[in-house]
N, C-alpha and C. Protein backbone atom coordinates (compact mmCIF):
# COMPACT_ATOMS: atom_id res chain seq x y z
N UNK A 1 81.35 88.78 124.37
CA UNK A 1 82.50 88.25 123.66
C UNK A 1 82.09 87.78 122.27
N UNK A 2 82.73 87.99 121.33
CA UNK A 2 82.36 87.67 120.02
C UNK A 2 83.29 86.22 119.69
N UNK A 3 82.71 85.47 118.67
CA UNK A 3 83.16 84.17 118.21
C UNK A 3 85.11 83.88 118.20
N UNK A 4 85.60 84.85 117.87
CA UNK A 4 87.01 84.55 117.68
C UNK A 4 87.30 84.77 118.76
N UNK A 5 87.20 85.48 120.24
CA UNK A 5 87.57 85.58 121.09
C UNK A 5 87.51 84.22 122.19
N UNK A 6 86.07 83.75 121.94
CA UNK A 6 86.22 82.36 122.20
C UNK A 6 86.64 80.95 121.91
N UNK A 7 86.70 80.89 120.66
CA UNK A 7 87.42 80.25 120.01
C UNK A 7 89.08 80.25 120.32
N UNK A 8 89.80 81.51 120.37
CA UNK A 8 90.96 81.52 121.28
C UNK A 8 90.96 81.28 122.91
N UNK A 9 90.01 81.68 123.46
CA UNK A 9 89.74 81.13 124.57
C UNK A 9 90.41 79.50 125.01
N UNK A 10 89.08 78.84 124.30
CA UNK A 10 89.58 77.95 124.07
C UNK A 10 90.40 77.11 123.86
N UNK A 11 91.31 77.45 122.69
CA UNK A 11 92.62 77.18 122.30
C UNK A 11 93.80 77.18 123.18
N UNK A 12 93.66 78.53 123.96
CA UNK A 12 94.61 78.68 124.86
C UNK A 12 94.31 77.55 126.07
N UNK A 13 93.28 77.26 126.55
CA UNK A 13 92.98 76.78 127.92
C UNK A 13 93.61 75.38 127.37
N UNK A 14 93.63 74.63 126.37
CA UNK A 14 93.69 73.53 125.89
C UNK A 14 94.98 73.36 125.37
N UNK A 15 95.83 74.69 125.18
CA UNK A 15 97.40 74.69 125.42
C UNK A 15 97.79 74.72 126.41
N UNK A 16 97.24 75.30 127.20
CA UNK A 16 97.58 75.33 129.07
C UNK A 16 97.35 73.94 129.84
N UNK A 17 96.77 73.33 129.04
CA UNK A 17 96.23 71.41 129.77
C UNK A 17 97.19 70.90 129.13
N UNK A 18 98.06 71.18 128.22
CA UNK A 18 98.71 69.69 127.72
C UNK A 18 98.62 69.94 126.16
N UNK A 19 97.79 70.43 125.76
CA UNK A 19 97.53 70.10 124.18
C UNK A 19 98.42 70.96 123.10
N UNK A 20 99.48 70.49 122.60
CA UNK A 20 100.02 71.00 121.76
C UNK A 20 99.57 71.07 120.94
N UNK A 21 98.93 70.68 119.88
CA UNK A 21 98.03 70.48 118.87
C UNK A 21 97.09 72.13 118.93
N UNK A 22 96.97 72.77 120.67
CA UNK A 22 96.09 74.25 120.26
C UNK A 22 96.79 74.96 119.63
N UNK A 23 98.06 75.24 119.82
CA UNK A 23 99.79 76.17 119.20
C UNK A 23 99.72 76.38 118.30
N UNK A 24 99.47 75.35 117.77
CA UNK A 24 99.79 75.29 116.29
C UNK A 24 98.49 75.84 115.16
N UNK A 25 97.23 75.27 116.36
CA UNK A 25 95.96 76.45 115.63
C UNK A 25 95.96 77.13 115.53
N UNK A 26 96.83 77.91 117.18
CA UNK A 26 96.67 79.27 117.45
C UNK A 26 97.40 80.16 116.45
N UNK A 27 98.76 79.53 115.95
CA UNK A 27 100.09 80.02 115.25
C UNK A 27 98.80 80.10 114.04
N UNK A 28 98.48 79.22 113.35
CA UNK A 28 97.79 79.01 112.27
C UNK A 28 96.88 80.35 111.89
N UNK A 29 96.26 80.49 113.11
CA UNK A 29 94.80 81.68 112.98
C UNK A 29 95.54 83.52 113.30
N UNK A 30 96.62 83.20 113.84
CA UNK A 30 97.16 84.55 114.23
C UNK A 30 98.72 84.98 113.85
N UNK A 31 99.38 84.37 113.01
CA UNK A 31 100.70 84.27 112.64
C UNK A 31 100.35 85.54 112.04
N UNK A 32 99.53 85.74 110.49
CA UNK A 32 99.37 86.25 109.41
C UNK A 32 99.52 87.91 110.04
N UNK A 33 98.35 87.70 111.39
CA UNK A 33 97.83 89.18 111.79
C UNK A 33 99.42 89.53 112.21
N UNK A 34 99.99 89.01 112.89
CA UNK A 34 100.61 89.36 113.42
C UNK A 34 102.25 89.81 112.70
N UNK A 35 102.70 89.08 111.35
CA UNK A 35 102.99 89.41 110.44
C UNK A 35 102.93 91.41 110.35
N UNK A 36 101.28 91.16 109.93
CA UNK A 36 101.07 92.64 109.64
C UNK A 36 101.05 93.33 110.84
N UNK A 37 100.94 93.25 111.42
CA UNK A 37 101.06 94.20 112.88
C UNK A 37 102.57 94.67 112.66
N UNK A 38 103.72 94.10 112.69
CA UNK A 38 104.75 94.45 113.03
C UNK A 38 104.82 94.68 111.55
N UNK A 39 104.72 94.52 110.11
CA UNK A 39 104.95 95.56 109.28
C UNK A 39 104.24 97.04 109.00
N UNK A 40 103.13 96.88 109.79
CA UNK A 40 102.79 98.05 109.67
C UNK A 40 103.69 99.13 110.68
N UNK A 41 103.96 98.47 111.90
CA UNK A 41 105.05 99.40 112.65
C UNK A 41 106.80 99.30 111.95
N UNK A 42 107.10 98.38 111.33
CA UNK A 42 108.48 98.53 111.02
C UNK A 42 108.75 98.49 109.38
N UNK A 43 107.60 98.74 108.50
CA UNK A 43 108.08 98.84 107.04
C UNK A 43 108.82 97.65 106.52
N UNK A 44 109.37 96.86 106.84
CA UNK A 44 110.45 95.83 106.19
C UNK A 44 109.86 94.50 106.35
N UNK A 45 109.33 93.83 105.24
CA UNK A 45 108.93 92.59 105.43
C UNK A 45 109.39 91.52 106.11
N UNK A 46 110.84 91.46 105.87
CA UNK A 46 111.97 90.31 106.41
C UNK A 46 111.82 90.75 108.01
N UNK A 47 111.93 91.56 108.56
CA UNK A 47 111.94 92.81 109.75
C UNK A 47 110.43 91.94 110.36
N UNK A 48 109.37 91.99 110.02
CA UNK A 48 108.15 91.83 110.15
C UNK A 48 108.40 90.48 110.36
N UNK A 49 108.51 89.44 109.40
CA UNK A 49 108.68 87.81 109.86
C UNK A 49 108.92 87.55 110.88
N UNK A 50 110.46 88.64 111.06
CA UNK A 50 111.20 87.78 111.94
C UNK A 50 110.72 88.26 113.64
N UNK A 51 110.26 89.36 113.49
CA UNK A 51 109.72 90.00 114.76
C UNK A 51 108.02 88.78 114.98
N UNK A 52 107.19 88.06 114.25
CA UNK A 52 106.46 87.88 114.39
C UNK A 52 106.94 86.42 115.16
N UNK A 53 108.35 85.82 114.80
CA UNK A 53 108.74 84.52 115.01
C UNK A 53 109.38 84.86 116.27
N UNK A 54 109.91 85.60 117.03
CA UNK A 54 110.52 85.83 117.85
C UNK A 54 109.00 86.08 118.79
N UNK A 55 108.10 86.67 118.61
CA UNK A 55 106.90 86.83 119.18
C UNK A 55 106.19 85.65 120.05
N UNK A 56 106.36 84.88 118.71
CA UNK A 56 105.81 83.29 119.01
C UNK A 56 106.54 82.99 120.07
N UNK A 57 107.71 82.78 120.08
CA UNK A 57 108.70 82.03 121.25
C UNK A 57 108.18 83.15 122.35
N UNK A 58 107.86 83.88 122.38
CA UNK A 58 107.52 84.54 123.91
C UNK A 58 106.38 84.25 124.44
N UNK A 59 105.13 84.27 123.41
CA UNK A 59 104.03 83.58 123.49
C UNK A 59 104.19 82.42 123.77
N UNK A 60 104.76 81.49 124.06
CA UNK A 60 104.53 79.69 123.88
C UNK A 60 105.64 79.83 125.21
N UNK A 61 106.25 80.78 126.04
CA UNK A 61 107.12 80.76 127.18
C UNK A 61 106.35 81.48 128.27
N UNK A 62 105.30 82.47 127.93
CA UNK A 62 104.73 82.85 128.71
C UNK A 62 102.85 82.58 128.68
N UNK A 63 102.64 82.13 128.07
CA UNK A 63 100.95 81.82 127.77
C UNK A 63 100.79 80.75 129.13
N UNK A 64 101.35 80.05 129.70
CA UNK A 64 100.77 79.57 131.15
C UNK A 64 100.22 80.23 132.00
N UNK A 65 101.10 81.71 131.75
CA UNK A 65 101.17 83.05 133.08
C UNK A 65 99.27 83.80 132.56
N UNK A 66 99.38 83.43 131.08
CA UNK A 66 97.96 83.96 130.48
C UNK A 66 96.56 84.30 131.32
N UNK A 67 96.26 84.62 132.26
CA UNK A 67 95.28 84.59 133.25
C UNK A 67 93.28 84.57 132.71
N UNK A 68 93.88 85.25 131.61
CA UNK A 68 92.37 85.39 131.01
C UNK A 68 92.44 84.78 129.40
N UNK A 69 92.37 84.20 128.90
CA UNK A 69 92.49 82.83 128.03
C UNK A 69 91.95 83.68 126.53
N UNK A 70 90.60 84.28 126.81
CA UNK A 70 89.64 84.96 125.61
C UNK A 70 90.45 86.35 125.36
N UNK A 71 91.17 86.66 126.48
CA UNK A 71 92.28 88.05 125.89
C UNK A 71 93.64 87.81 125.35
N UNK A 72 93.44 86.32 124.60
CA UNK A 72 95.08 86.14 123.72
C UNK A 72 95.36 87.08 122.83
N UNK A 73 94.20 87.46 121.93
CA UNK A 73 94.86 88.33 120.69
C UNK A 73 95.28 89.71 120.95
N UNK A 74 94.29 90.31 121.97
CA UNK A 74 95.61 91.73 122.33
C UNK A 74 96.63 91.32 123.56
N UNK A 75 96.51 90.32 124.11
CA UNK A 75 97.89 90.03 124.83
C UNK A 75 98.90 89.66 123.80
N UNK A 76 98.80 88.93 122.35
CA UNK A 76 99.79 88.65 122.07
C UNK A 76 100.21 89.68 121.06
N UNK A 77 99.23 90.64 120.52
CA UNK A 77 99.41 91.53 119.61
C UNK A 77 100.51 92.47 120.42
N UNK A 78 99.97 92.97 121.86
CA UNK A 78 100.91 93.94 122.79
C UNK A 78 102.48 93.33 122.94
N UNK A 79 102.68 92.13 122.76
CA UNK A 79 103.88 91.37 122.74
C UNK A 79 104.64 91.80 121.30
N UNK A 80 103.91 91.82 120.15
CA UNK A 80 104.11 92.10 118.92
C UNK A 80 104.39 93.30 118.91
N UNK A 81 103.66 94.14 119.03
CA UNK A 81 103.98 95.42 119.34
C UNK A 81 105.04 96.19 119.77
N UNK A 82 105.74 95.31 120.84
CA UNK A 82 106.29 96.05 121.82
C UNK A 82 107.86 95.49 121.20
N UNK A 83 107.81 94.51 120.49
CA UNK A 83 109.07 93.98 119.86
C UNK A 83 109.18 94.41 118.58
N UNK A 84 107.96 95.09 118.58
CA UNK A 84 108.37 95.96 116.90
C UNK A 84 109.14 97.23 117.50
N UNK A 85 108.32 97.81 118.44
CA UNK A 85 109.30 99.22 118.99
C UNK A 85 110.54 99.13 119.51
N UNK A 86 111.08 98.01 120.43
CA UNK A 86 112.56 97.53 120.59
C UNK A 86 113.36 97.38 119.00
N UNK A 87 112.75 96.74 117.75
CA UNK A 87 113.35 97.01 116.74
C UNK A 87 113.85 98.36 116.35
N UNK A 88 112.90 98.60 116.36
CA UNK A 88 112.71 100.77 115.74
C UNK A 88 113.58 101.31 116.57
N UNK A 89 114.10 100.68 117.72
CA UNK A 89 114.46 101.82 118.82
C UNK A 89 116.49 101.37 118.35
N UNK A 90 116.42 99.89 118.40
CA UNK A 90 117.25 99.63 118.27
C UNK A 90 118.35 99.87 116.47
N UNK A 91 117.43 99.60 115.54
CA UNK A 91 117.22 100.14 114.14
C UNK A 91 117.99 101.75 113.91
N UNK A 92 117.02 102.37 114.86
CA UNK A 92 117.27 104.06 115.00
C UNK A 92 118.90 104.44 115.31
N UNK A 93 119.17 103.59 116.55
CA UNK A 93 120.56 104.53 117.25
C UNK A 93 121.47 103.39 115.99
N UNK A 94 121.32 102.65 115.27
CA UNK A 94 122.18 101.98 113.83
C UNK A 94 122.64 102.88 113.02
N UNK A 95 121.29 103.73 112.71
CA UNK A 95 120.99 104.75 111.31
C UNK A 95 121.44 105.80 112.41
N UNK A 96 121.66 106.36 113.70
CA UNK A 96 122.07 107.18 114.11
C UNK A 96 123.69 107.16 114.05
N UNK A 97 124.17 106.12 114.75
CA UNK A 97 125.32 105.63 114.58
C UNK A 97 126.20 105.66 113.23
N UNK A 98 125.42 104.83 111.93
CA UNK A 98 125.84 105.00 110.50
C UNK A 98 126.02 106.64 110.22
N UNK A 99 124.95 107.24 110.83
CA UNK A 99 125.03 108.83 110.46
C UNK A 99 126.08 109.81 111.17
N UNK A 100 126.31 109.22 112.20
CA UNK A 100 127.62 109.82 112.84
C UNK A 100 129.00 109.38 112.21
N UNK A 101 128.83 108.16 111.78
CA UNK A 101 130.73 107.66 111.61
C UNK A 101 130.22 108.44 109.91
N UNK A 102 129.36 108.52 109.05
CA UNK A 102 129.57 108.83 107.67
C UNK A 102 129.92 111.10 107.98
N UNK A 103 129.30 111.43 108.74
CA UNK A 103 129.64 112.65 109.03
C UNK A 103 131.06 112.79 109.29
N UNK A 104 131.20 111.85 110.49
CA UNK A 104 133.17 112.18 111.07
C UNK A 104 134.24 112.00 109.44
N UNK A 105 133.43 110.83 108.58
CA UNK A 105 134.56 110.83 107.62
C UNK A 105 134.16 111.95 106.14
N UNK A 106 133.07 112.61 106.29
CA UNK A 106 132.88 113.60 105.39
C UNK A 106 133.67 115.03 106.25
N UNK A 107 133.70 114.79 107.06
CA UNK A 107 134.79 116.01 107.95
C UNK A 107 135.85 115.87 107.82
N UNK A 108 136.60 114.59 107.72
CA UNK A 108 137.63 114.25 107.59
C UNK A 108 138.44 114.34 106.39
N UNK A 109 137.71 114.79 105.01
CA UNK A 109 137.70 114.76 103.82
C UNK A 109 137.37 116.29 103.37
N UNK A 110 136.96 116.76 104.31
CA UNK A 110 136.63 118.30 104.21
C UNK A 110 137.57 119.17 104.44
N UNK A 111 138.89 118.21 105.56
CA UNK A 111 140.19 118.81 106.02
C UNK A 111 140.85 118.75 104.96
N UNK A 112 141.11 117.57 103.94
CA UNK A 112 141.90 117.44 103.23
C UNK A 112 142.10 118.48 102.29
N UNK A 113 140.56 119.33 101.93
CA UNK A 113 140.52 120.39 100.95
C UNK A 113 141.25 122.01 101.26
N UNK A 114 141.29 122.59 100.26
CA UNK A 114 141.69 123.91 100.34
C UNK A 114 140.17 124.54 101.11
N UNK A 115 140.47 125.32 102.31
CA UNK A 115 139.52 125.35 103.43
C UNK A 115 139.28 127.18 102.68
N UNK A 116 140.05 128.17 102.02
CA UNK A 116 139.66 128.93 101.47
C UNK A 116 138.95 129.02 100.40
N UNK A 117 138.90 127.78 99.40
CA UNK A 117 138.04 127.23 98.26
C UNK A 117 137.17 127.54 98.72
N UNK A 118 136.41 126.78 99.74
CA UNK A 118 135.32 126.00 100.18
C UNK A 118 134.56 127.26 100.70
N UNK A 119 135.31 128.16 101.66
CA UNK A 119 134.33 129.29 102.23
C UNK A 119 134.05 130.02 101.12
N UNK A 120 134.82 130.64 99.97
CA UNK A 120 134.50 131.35 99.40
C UNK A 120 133.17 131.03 98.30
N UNK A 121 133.60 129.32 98.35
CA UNK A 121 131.72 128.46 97.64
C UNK A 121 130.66 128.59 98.64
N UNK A 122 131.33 128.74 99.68
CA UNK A 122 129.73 128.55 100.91
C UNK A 122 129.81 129.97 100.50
N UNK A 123 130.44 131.20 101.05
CA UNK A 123 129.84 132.46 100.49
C UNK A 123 128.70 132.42 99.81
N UNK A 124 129.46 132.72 98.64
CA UNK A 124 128.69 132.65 97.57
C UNK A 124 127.45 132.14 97.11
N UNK A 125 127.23 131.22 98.23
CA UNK A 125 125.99 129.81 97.77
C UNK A 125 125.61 130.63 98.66
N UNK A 126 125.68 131.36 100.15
CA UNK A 126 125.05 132.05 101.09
C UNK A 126 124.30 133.15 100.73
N UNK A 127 124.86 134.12 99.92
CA UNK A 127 124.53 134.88 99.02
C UNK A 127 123.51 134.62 98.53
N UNK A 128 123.02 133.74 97.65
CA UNK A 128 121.46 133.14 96.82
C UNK A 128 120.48 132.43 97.55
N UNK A 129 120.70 132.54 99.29
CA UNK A 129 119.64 132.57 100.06
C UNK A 129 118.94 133.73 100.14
N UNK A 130 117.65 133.98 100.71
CA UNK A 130 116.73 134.77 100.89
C UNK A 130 116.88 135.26 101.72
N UNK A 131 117.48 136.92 101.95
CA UNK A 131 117.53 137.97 103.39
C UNK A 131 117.43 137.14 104.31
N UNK A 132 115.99 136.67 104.63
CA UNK A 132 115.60 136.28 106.02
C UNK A 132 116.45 135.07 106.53
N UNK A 133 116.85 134.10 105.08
CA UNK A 133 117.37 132.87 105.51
C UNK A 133 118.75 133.28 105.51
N UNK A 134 119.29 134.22 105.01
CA UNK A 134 120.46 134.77 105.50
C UNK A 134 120.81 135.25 106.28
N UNK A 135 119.92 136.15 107.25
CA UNK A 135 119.73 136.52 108.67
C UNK A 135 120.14 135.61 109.49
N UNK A 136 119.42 134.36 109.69
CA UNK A 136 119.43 133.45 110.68
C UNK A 136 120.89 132.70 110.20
N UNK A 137 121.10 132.38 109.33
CA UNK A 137 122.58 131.93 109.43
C UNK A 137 123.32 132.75 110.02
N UNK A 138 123.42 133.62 109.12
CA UNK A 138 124.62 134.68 110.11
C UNK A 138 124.41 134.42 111.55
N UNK A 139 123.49 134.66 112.16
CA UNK A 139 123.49 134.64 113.71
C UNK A 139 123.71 133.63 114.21
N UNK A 140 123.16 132.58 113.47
CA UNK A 140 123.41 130.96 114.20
C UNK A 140 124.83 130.31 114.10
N UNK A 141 125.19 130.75 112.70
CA UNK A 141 126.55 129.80 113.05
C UNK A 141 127.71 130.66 112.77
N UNK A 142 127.68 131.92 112.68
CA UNK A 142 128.74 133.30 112.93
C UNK A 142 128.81 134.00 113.99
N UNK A 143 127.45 134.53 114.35
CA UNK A 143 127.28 135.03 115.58
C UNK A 143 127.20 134.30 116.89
N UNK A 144 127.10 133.02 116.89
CA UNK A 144 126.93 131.82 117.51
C UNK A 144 125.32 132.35 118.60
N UNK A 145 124.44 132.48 117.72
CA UNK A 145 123.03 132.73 118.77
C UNK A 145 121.97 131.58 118.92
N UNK A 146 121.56 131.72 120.39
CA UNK A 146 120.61 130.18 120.21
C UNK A 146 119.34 130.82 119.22
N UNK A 147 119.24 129.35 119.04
CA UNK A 147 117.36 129.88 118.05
C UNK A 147 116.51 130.86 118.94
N UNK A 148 116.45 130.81 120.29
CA UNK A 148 115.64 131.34 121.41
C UNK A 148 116.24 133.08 121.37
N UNK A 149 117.55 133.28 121.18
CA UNK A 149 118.34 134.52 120.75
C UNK A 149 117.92 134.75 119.47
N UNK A 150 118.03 134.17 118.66
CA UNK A 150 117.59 134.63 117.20
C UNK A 150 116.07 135.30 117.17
N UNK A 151 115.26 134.31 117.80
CA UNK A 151 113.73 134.39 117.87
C UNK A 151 113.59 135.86 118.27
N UNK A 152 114.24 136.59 119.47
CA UNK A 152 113.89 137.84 119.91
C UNK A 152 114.65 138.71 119.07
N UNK A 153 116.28 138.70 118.63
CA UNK A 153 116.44 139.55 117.95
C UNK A 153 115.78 140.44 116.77
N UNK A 154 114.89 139.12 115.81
CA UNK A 154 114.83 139.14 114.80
C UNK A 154 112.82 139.55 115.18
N UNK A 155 112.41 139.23 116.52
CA UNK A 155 110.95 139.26 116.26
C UNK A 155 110.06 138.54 115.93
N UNK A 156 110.79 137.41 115.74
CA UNK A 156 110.03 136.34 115.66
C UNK A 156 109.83 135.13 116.51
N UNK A 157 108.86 134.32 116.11
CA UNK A 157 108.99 132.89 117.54
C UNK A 157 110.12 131.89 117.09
N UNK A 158 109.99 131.42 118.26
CA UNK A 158 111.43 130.31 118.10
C UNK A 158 111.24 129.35 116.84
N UNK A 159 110.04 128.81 116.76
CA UNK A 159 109.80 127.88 115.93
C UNK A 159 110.06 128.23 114.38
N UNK A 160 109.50 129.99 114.36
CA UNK A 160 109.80 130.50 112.95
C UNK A 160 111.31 130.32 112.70
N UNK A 161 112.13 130.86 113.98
CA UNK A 161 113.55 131.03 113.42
C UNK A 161 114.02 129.56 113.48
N UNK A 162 113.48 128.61 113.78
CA UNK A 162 113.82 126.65 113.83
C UNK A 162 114.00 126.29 112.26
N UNK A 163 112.38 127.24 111.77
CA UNK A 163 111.89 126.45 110.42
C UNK A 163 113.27 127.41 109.30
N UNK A 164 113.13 128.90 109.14
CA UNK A 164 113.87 128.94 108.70
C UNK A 164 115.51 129.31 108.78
N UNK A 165 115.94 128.57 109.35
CA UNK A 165 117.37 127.69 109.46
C UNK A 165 117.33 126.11 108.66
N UNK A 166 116.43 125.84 109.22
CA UNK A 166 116.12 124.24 108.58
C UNK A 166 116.04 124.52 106.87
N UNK A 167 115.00 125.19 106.58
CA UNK A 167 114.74 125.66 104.88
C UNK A 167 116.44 125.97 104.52
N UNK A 168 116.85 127.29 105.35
CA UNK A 168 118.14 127.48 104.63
C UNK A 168 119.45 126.62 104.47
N UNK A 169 119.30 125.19 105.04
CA UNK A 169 120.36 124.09 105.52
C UNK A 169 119.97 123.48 104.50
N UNK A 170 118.74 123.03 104.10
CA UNK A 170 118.36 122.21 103.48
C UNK A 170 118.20 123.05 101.49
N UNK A 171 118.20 124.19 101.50
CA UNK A 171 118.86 125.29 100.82
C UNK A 171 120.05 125.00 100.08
N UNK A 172 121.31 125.34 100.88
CA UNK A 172 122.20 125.58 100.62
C UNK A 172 122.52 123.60 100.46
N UNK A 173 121.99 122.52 101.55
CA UNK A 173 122.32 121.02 100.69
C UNK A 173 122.30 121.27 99.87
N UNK A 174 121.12 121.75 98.52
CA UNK A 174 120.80 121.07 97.28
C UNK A 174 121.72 121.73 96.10
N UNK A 175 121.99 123.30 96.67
CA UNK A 175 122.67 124.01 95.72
C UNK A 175 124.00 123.66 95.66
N UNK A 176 124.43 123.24 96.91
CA UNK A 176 126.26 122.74 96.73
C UNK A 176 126.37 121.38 95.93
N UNK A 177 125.20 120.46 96.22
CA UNK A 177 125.01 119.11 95.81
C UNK A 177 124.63 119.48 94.13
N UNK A 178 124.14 120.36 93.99
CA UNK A 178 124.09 120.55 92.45
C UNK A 178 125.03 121.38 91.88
N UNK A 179 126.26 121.88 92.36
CA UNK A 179 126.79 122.64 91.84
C UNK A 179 128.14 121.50 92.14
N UNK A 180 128.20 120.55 92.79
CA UNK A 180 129.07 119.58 92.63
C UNK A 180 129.19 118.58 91.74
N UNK A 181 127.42 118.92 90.99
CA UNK A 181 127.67 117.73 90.20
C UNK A 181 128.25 118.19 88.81
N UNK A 182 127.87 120.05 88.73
CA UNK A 182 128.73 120.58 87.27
C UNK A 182 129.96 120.34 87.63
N UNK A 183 130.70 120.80 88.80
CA UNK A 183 131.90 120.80 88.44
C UNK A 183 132.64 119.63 87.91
């Protein structure tokens, strides 16, 4: 065991007797790490605080149950940890959620338009894709074929016909997005 491990040792056994006074060492010597632990998993400083303070209160509710005293810092880091990934998880279906209701009302706004305008711009923008990335459209969202159908028609593996669909989506984003901004 190396010096800091005992030293928490310590600390803990002497929070487990009564001594409030270890808590506050302990908070003292491991707040900071723990800070960075959860910004390195969640990017957002404020995000990071507050996951490190919510940490604490689990630590100081469950450190009696602590069985081995010198294994505080990855018991409490795995606590840290695991409330950074409940963030991320919870964070995710937000930005999933935000990304669904902003889609339903860009659809909704897509009705409002002249729906022959619009194909004859996707045409056209379809057109200044590359054969191959024009291939796989056609099939995917005309011909209605899975990627796994595309993959054999065309001779290629699934993953090729994944990537370019993805290139040609991400394609045709930039050219409508720039051709919206002349008009």
């Amino acid at each position: 065991m190396n010096k800091k491990t005992i030293i928490d040792g310590v600390l803990v056994t002497r929070f487990q007797s009564g001594d409030n006074k270890a808590m506050a060492l302990l908070v003292k010597r491991w707040h900071k790490t723990f800070c960075e632990k959860a910004y390195w998993l969640v990017k957002d400083v404020d995000v990071a605080k507050d996951i490190a303070q919510d940490s604490w209160s689990i630590v100081v509710l469950k450190i009696n149950n602590l069985k081995n005293p010198e294994s505080f810092g990855s018991w409490a880091l795995r606590i840290v940890y695991t409330k950074s990934l409940d963030w991320l998880k919870v964070n995710k279906r937000k930005q999933y959620n935000l990304a669904d209701y902003k889609y339903k009302q860009e659809i909704d706004n897509l009705e409002s338009f002249d729906n022959e305008a619009i194909k004859t711009k996707l045409i056209i923008t379809i057109r200044t894709l590359s054969k191959q990335q024009q291939q796989v459209i056609q099939l995917f969202y005309v011909e209605d074929y899975s990627l796994k159908d595309i993959a054999k028609t065309l001779n290629i593996s699934v993953g090729t016909a994944k990537s370019r669909l993805f290139h040609a989506r991400e394609k045709l984003k930039q050219i409508l997005k720039h051709n919206d901004y002349e008009n």
